[in-house]
Structure formats: structure tokens, C-alpha cells
Protein backbone atom coordinates (compact mmCIF):
# COMPACT_ATOMS: atom_id res chain seq x y z
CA UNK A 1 -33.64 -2.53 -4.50
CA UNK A 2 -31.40 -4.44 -2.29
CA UNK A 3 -28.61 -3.08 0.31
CA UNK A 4 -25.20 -2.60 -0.63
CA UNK A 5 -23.62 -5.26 1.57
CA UNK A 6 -20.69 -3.07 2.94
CA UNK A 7 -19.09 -6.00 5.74
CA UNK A 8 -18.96 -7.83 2.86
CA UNK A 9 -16.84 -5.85 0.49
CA UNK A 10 -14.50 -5.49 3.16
CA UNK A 11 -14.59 -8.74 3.87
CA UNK A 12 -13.55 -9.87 0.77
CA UNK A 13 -10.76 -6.74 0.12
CA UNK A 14 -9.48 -8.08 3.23
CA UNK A 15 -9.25 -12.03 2.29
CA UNK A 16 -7.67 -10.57 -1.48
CA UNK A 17 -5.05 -8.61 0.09
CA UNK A 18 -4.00 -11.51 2.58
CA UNK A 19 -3.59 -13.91 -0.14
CA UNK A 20 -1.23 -11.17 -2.32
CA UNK A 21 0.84 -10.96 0.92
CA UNK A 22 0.72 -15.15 1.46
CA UNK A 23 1.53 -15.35 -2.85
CA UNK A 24 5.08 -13.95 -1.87
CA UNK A 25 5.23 -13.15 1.76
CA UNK A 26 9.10 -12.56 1.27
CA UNK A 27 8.66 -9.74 -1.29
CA UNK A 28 5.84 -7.81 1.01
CA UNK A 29 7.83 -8.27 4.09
CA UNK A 30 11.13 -7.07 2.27
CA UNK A 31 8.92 -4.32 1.44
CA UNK A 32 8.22 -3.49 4.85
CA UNK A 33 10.99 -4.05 6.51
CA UNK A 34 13.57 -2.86 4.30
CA UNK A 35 12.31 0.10 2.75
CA UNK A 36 9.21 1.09 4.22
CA UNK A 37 11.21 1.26 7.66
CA UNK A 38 14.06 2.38 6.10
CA UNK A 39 12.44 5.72 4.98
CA UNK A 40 13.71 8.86 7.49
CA UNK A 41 11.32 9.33 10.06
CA UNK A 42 9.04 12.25 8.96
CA UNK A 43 9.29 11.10 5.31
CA UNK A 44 5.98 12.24 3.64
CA UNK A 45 4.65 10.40 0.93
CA UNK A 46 1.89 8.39 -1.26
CA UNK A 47 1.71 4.37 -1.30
CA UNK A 48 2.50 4.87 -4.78
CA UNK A 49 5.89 6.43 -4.01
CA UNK A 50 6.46 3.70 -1.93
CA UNK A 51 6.22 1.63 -4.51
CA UNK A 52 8.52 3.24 -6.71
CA UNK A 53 10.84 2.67 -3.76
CA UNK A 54 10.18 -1.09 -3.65
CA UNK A 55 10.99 -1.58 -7.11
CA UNK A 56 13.70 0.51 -7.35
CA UNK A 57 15.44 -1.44 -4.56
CA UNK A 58 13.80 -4.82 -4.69
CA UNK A 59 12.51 -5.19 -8.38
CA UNK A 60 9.14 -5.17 -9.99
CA UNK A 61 6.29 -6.75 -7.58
CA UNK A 62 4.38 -10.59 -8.23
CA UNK A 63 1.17 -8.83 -8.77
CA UNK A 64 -0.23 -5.49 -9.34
CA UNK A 65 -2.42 -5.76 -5.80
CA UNK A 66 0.59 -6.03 -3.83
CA UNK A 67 0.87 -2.45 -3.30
CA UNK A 68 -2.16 -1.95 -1.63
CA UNK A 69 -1.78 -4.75 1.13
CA UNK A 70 1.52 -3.77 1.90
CA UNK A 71 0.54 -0.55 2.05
CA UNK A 72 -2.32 -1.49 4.46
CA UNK A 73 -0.06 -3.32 6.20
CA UNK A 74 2.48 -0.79 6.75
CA UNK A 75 -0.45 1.50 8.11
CA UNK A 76 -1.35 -1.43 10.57
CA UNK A 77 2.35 -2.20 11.71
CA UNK A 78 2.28 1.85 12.35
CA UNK A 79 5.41 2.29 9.90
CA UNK A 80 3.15 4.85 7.98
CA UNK A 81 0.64 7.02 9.13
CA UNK A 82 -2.59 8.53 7.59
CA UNK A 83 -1.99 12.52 7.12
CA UNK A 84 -5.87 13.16 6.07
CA UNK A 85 -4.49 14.84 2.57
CA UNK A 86 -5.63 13.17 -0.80
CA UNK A 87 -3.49 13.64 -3.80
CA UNK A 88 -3.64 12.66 -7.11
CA UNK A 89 -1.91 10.02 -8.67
CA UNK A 90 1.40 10.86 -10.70
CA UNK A 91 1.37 7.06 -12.63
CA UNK A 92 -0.35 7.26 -15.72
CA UNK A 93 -1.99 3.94 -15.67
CA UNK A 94 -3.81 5.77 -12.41
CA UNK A 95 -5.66 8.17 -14.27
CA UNK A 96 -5.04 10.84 -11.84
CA UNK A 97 -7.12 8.83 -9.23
CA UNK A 98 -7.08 10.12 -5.56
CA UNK A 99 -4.60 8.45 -3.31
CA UNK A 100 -3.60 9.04 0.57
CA UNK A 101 -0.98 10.49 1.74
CA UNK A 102 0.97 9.08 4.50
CA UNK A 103 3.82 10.03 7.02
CA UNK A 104 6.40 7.50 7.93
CA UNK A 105 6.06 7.51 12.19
């Protein structure tokens, strides 16, 4: 049996969600600059209400994997914070999958 080669996953999650953001870098950064940072400070939520903010204001995404890079970046920028709590998903195309839940800082 070989090992699960971990670095490598993330590795390549990584390289996927900076080409999303590079596929239409205006549409991720209007993401996080004008509604991610425009949520009150305090605002508690899920990347997939964020989303639902994005389109609402902006318009449906380029790709489906957008959400989770801006997301991710949003998290790195410190815009949102991790709270620790897991939810499930409201969407029904997420099956009632566990998703984070976030804090804008």
C-alpha cells in the first residue's frame, strides 16, 4: 500500500484555486473588497453565505471553485476569521455537507 501523499494534495488545491482567482481576478477581488469587507464587523457567517452575497450584488461567479479561493483568500487577507463551529450546508446541491463558519474581523 502506498502513502497518501498529503503536500501534494495541497499542493495542487493550492495551484487550482490560484488559477480560479487569475481566470477573473476582477470578480474575486470585487468579491473581497466590496462585499466581503463590506460585511459589519462581527458579521457571522458560512463561505456559502458569502456567496449568496457575491451574487446578489455582483452576479453569478465564472466558475463553481471560485467560492472556495476567495473564501481562502478572505481568511488569508484576515477579512474573515475561523470560529471553530461546523455547520451544515443550507444549498441543496451541497447535500448538507459540513462547512466553516467564519466571523468577519
Amino acid at each position: 500500500m502506498t502513502q497518501p501523499d498529503l503536500f501534494g494534495g495541497r499542493a495542487a488545491r493550492d495551484a487550482g484555486m490560484k488559477r480560479v482567482l487569475e481566470t477573473a481576478p476582477s470578480y474575486s477581488e470585487d468579491c473581497l473588497t466590496t462585499v466581503i469587507a463590506a460585511l459589519p464587523s462581527g458579521w457571522v457567517g458560512t463561505g456559502e453565505d458569502v456567496k449568496h452575497q457575491c451574487v446578489l450584488i455582483l452576479g453569478p461567479a465564472h466558475h463553481v471553485n471560485v467560492w472556495g479561493a476567495v473564501t481562502n483568500a478572505a481568511v488569508r487577507r484576515r477579512l474573515l476569521v475561523k470560529t471553530g463551529r461546523w455547520l451544515k450546508a443550507k444549498d441543496k446541491k451541497a447535500h448538507a455537507r459540513n462547512v466553516q463558519e467564519y466571523r468577519r474581523s
